[in-house]
Structure formats: C-alpha cells, structure tokens
Protein backbone atom coordinates (compact mmCIF):
# COMPACT_ATOMS: atom_id res chain seq x y z
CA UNK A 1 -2.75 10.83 18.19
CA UNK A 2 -1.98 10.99 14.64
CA UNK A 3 -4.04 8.63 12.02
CA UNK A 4 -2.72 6.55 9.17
CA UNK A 5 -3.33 9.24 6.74
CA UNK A 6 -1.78 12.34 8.60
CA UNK A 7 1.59 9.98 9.14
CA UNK A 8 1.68 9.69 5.63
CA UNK A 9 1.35 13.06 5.22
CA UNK A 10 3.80 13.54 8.09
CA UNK A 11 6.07 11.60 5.99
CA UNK A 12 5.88 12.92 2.97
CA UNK A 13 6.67 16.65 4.18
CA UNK A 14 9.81 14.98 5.96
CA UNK A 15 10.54 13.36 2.45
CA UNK A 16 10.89 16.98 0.87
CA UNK A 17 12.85 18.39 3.37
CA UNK A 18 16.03 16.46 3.48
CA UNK A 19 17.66 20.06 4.33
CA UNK A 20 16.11 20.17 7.83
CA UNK A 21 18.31 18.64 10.19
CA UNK A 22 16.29 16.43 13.32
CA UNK A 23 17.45 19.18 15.80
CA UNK A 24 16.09 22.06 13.65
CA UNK A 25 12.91 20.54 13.04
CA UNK A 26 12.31 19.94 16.81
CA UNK A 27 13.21 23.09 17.72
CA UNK A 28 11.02 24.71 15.30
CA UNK A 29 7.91 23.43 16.94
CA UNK A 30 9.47 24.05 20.50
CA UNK A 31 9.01 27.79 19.73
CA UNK A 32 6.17 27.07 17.90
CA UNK A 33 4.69 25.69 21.68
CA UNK A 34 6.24 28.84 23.40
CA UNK A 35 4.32 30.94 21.22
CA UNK A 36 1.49 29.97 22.33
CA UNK A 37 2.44 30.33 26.11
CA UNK A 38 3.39 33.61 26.30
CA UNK A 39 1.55 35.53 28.61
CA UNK A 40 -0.16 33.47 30.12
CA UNK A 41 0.40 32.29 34.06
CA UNK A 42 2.38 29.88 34.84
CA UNK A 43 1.17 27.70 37.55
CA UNK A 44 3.23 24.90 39.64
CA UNK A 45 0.87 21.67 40.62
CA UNK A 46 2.68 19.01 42.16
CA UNK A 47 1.43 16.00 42.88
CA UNK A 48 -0.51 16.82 45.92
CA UNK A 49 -2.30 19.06 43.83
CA UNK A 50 -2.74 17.09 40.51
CA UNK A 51 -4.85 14.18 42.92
CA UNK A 52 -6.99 16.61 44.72
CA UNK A 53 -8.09 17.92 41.80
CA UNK A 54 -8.31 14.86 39.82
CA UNK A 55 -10.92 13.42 42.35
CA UNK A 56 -12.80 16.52 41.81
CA UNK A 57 -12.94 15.96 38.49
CA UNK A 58 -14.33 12.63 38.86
CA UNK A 59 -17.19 14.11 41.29
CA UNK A 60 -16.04 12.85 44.82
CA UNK A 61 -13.63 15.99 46.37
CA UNK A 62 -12.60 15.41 49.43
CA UNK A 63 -13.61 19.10 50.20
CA UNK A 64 -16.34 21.21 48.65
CA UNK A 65 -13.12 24.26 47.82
CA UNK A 66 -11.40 21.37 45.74
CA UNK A 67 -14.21 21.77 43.73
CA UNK A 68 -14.14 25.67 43.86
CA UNK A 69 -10.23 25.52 42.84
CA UNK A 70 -10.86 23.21 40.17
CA UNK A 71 -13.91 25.31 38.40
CA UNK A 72 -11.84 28.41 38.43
CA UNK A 73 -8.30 26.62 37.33
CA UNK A 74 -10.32 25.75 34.36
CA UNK A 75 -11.07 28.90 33.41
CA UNK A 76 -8.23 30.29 33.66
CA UNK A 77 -6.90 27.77 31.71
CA UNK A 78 -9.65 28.14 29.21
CA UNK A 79 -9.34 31.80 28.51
CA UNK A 80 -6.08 31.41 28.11
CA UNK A 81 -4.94 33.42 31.28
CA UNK A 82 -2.84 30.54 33.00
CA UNK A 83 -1.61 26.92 32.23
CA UNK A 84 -0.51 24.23 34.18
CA UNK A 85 3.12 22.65 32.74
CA UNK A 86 2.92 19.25 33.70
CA UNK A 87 6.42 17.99 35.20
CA UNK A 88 8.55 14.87 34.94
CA UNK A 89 8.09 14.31 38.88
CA UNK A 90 4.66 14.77 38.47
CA UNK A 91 4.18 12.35 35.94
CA UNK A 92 6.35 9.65 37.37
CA UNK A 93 4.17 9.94 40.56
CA UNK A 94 0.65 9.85 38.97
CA UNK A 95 1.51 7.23 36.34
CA UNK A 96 1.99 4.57 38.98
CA UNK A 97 -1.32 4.23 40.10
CA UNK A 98 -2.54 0.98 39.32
CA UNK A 99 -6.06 1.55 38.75
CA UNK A 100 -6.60 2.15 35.53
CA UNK A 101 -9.83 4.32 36.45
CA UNK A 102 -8.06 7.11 38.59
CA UNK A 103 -5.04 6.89 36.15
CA UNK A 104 -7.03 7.90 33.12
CA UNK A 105 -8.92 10.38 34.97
CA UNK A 106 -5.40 12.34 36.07
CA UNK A 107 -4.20 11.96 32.87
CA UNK A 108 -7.19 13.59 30.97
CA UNK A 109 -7.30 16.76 33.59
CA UNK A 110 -2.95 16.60 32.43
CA UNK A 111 -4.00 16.88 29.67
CA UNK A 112 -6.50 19.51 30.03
CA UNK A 113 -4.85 21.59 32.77
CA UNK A 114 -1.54 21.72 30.82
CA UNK A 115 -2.41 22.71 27.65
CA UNK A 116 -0.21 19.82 26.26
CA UNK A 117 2.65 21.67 27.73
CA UNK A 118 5.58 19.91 29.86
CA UNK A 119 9.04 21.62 31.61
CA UNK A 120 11.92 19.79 30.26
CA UNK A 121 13.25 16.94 32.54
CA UNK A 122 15.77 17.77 35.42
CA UNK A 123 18.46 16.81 33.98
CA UNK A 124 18.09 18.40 30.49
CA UNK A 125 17.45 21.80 32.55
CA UNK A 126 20.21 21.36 34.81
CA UNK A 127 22.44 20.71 31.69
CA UNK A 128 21.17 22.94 29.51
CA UNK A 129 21.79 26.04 32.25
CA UNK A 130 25.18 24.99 33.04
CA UNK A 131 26.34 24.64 28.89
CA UNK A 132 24.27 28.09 28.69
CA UNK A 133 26.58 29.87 31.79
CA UNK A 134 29.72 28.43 30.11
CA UNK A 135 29.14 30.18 26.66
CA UNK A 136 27.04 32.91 27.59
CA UNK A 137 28.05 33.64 31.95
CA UNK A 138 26.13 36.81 31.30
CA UNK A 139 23.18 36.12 30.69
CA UNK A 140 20.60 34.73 32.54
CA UNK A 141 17.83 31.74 31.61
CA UNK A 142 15.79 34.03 30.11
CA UNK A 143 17.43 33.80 27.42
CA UNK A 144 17.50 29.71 27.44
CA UNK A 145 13.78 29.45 27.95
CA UNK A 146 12.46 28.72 24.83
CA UNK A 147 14.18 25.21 25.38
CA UNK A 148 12.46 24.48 28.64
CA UNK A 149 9.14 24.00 27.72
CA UNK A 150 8.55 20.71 25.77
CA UNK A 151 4.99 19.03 24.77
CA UNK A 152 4.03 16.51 27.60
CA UNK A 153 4.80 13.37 25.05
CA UNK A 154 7.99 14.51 26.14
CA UNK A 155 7.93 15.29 29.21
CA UNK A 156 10.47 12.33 30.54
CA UNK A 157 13.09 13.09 28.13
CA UNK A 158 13.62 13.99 24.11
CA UNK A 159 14.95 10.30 23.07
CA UNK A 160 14.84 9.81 19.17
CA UNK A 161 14.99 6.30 17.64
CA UNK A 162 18.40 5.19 16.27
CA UNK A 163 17.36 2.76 13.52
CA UNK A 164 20.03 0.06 12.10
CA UNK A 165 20.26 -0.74 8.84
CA UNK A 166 18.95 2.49 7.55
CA UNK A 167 21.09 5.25 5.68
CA UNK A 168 21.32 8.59 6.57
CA UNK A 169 18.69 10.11 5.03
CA UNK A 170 16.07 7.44 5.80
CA UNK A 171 16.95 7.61 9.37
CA UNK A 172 16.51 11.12 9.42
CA UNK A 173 12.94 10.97 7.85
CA UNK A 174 11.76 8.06 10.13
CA UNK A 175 13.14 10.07 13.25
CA UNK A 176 11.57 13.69 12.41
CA UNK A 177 8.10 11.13 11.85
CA UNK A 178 8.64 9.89 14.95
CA UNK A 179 8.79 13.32 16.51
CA UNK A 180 5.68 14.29 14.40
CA UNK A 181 3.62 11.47 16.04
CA UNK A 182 5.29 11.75 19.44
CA UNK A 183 3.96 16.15 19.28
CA UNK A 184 0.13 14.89 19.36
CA UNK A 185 0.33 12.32 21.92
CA UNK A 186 -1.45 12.69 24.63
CA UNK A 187 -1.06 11.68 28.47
CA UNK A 188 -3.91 9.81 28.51
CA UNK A 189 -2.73 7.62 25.07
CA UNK A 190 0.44 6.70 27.58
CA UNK A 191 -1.62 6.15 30.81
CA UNK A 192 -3.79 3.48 28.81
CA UNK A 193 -0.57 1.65 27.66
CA UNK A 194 0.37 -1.51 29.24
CA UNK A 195 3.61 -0.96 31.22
CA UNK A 196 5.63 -1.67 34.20
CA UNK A 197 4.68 0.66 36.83
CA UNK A 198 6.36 -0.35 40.09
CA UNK A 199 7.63 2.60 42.00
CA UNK A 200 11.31 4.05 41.61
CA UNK A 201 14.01 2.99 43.80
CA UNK A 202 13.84 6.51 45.68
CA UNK A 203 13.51 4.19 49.01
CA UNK A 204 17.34 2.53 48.70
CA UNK A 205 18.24 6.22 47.96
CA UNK A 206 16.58 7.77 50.96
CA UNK A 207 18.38 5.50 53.19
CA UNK A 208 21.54 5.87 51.50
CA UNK A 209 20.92 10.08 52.42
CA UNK A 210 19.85 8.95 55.86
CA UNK A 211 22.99 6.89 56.26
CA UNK A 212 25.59 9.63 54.89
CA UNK A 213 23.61 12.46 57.07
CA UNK A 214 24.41 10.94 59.97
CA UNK A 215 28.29 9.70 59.23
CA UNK A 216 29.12 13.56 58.17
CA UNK A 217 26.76 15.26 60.71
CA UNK A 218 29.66 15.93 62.73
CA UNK A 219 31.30 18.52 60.07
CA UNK A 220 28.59 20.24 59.27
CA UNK A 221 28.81 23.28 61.92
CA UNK A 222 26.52 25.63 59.69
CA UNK A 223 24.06 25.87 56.89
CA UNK A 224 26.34 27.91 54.64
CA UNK A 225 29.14 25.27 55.38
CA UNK A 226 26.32 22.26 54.27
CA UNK A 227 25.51 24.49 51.49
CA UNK A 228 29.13 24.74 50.00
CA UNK A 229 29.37 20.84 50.26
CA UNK A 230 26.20 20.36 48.06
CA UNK A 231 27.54 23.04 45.35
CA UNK A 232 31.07 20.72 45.46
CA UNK A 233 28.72 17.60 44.50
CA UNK A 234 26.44 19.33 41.98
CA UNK A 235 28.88 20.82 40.14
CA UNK A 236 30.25 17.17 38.98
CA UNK A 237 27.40 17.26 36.77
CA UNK A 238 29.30 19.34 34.18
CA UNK A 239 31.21 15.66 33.06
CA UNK A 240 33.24 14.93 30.23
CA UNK A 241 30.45 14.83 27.47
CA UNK A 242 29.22 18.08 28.63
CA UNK A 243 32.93 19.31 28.90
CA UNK A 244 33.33 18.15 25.17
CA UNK A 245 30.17 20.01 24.03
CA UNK A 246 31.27 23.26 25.43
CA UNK A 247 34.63 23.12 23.67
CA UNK A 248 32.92 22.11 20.53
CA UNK A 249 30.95 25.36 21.04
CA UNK A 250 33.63 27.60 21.73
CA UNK A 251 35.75 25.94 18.15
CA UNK A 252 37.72 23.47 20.04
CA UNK A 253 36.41 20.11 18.89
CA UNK A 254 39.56 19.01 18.01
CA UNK A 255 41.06 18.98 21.41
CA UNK A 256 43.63 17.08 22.58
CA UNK A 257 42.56 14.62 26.06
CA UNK A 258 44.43 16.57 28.37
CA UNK A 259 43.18 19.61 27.50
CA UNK A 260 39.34 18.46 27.51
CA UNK A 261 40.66 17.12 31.52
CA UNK A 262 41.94 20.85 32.12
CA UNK A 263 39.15 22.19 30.85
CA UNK A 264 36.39 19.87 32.90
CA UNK A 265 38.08 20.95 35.74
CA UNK A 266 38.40 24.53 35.35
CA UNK A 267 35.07 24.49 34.88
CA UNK A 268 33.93 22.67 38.13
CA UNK A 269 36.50 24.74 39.85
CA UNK A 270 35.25 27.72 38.63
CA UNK A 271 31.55 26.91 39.34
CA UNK A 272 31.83 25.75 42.44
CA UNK A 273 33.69 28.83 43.70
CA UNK A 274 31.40 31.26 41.61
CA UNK A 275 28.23 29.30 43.40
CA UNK A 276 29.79 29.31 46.69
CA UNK A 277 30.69 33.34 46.51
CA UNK A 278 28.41 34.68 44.23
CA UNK A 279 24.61 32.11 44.75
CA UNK A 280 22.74 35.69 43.98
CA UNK A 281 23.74 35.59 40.58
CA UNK A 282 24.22 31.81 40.40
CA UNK A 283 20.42 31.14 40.70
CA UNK A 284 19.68 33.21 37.82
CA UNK A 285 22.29 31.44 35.64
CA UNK A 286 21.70 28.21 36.86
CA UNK A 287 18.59 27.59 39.18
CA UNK A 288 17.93 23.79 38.81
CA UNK A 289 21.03 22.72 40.75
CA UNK A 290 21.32 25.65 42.89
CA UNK A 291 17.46 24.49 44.00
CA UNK A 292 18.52 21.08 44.61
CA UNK A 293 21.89 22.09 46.85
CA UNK A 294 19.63 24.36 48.71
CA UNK A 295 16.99 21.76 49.56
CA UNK A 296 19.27 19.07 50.39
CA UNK A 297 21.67 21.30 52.47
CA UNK A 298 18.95 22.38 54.50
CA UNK A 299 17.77 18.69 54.62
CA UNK A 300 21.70 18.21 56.67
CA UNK A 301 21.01 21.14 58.31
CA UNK A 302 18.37 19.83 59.99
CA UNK A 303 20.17 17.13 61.69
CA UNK A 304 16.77 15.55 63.09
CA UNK A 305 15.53 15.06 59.56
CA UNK A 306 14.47 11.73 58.16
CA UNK A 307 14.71 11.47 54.67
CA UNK A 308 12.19 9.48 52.38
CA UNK A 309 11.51 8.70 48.81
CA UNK A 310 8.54 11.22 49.23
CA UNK A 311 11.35 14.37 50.73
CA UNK A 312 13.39 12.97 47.63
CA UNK A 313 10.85 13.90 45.23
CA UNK A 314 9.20 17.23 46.77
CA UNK A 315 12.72 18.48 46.37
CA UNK A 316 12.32 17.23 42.87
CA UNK A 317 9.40 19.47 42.79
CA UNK A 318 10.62 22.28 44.25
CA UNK A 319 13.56 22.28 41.48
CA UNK A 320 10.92 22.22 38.61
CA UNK A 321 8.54 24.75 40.04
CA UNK A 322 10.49 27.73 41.66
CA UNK A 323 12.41 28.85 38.73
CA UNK A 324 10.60 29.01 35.61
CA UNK A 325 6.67 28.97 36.92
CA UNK A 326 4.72 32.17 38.53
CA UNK A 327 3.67 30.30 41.31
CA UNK A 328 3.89 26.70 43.01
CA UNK A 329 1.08 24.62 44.70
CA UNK A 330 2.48 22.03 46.99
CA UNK A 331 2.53 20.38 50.91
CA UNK A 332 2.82 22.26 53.74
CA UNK A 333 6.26 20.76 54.43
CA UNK A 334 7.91 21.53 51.60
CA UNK A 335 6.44 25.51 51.17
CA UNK A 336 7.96 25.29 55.14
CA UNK A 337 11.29 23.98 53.97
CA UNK A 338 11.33 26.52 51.14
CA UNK A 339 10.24 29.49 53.19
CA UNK A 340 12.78 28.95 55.61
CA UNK A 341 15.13 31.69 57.10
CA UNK A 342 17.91 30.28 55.90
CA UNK A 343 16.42 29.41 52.16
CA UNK A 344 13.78 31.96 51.51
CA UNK A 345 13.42 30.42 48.02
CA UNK A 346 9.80 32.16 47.47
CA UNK A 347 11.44 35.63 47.52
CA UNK A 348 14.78 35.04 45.87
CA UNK A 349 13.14 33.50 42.78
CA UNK A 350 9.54 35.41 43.37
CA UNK A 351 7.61 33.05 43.37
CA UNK A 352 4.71 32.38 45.79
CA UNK A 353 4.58 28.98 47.15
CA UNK A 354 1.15 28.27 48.69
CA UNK A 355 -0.14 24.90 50.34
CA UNK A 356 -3.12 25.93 51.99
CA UNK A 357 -6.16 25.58 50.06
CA UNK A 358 -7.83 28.72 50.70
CA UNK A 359 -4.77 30.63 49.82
CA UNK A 360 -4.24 28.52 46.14
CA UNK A 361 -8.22 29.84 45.87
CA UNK A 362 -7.49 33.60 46.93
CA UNK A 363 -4.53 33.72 44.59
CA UNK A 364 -6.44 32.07 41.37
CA UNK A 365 -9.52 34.30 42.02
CA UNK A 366 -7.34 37.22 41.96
CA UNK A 367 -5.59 36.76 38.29
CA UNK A 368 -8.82 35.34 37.03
C-alpha cells in the first residue's frame, strides 16, 4: 500500500502528464506486469488448491505431501520459474471465509504465490476475445494477451472512480491516482477490510440450470446437438455496447440504429455458425466462452447431473485456467468432466489438468 508521501508523489507525476490519457496510463503498467511474467510457468490453483496449501502454510496440512507441494511451489515461485495468477473465482471463494485468521493467511500465500499477478475477470476476457475476433478473425489470443493479466487489486474488475463536480482534467488526475494506489494493493490489505461477505446467489442459479435441464432434456439427442445450443446462448454476449465498440473500431461511430441492429446480428449469426462449424479454430480465437459452452453442454449431456453453486463455479474455473495457464490444479470431478471423450479440453488447449496430489508433486518437481 502506498503512504502519504508516495501519493503525493503519485500525484504530482499525474499533474505533469495531462497528455496521458487514463487508458494509456493503465495499459502502460499492464505490460509493464507482463514483462515481468514472461517465461515463467504458468500455474492454475483453484480453490481446492489455494486451501490445502494455505493450511500448510499455517503448519497444520492435512497431509505431510501438502507440505512437500507447498515447499517446492515456493521455489519455483521464488526463482522465478513459475507463478501462480490468482483468479476472480478464486478470490470470490476464499474471501468469504469468515474467520479472519484463515482469511489472512490465504490471502498472504495470494499474495506470495501470485506474484501480485491476477487473469482478468470472465467477462472482460470473454469480451475482450470476441471484440479481438471481430477486428482481427485471424489472429489468435496471443496476440490479446498482454491485456489478460492484471495486478490482483484488480482482479474482480478494472472500475475507475467517476467523480462529480470535478473538470476534466482533475478527474483524470484523481482517477490515474487512484489506479496508482489500487497497483500496490495487496490481497491481504482487502481481506482485512470490513465487508459483506455472504456467499453469491450461485444456489438460485443452480436450481434454475437444474430446472431448465430437465424441461429441455427431451431435445437434446446428442452432445454436439447440446453443444450448438450453448454456442446460440453465448454468443448473445456480443450486445449492443459491444456491437457499438466494434463499429467505432472499424470507423463507423456514426452509425445510424438500424445499422448498429444489422450489424449485432450479423455478428451473432456469424459466430454462432463459425463456433458451431469451425470450434478448432474458435477456441483459439475465443476460448473463454467456448470453455463455458463446453462445460455446460456436457453438464446436459449428462442427463443424471445435478447441478450446484459449487459445478457453477468449477466451470468458472475451468474457463480461467485452460486457456491462458500451462497447467491447472483442481478436483477430481472437474479434471473428469474436462478429460472427457467428448471434451478432451486438456489436449485441445494443452494443458495438463491434474487433481491428484502426487501427480501436482511429480509435475512441479519436474520444471523445478
């Protein structure tokens, strides 16, 4: 956390840099953080994962090889030969832990594990891929990576401060301050902060699932059929604000409402029917929602599935950690799910997906 004296500073920099718009500035330190990432492995922890080790941490493992995965983890990560990204699901999970004790604790090995390095939220990936296949349907996220990785003050979204009453130029100084003293906070500064931490409303949604599963069970006669039905949903995402940016992108800002309608729907149209015929290329251009129609198709497919919250946000997991990490850590059911005949998501994004703790141990030993 910044002091009094480097917000000043912070300030004053800001204060001769009028030039330097608040998207510039952030983006500048966002390469700045990839920088210092490159070549180095990325590894997956979900939840699971983050607890086990946390409790070894704190001296009480609930196995004697938590402690063994935990000693080397930390030197991998102190050599700099792997990180662990910390994740919005992740977060959101650990964070509601009401004892303060345990909640510090996780949020200091966060801290340590991750290097201060978070994967964008879901929905800023999922956006971001789908705006970067409309202007660019070439090329793959490769190129759009330097926008995934964010520090873990932001890992649950990148929301400046709008401040009334201010002019232009003062709002833009107090927001690239704010982004200055957001950059060196840590997880543990938000674990210790007094806030509401009752758990999401992934229950009411779960049963919602549950509900539609079994209404529509009856015309689902195959996987790929389930499949197509979950790229139809997804590809609603593109809306009309995204629709809007992609014209302003392509020189069309000025365009008429019916044309910005047209447009949205070509679009949908055209990525629903590119995901449905072509999913080979389509989870190289845009692998957070192909991840999630995957998951959740094979969730219908398996008509004696029971969806929870916890299913809800595994597959949450599974769309943070498959495309953009070098391997995932997670629950036996999930790495199941994922390994699947009809999903095989470890060898179309290669990326090993281990649950079993000796494995996580082999693999660590082996890149340490």
């Amino acid at each position: 956390m910044l002091n009094k004296n480097e917000i000043l500073k912070s300030i004053e920099r800001h204060r001769a840099q009028p030039a330097i718009s608040l998207q510039q500035y952030y983006y500048s330190l966002q390469k700045e953080l990839v920088a210092g990432i490159i070549g180095k492995r990325r590894l997956y922890l979900d939840t699971k994962y983050w607890v086990i080790l946390r409790d070894a941490a704190m001296g009480r493992p609930k196995s004697p090889i938590h402690t063994e995965i935990l000693d080397v983890l930390r030197d991998l990560v102190r050599t700099g030969a792997a990180i662990c990204p910390l994740s919005d699901t992740a977060y959101i999970e650990t964070m509601q832990q009401n004892d303060p004790t345990t909640r510090r604790a996780t949020a200091a090995l966060m801290d340590e594990l991750s290097s201060g390095v978070a994967i964008a939220t879901e929905q800023t990936r999922a956006r971001g891929e789908l705006l970067n296949f409309v202007a660019s349907p070439e090329l793959d996220v490769s190129h759009f990576s330097e926008k995934i990785w964010v520090k873990t003050s932001f890992v649950l979204g990148e929301n400046f401060p709008e401040i009334k009453g201010l002019d232009m130029k003062a709002s833009l100084l107090a927001q690239k301050s704010f982004v200055d003293l957001m950059w060196h906070q840590t997880v543990v500064d938000f674990a210790e902060q007094e806030v509401d931490r009752n758990s999401l409303p992934f229950q009411s949604t779960a049963a919602k699932i549950n509900e539609n599963m079994v209404a529509f069970a009856h015309e689902i006669r195959s996987f790929k059929q389930a499949a197509e039905a979950e790229f139809g949903g997804c590809v609603k995402i593109f809306d009309r604000t995204m629709t809007k940016t992609a014209l302003t992108e392509k020189g069309f800002a000025s365009a008429k409402e019916e044309e910005i309608d047209k447009f949205q729907e070509c679009i949908q149209r055209g990525l629903y029917n590119v995901m449905r015929l072509r999913p080979n290329v389509m989870l190289k251009r845009v692998p957070t929602l192909f991840i999630y129609a995957m998951c959740h198709a094979a969730t219908r497919w398996d008509k004696a599935r029971k969806v929870n919250s916890h299913w809800l946000l595994d597959i949450h997991h599974a769309c943070a950690g498959l495309a953009y990490h070098d391997v995932m850590f997670t629950e036996h059911p999930l790495r199941v799910l994922l390994q699947s005949g009809n999903m095989q998501m470890d060898k179309k994004f290669s990326t090993p997906v281990l649950s079993e703790e000796k494995d996580i141990l082999h693999y660590l030993r082996s890149i340490r």
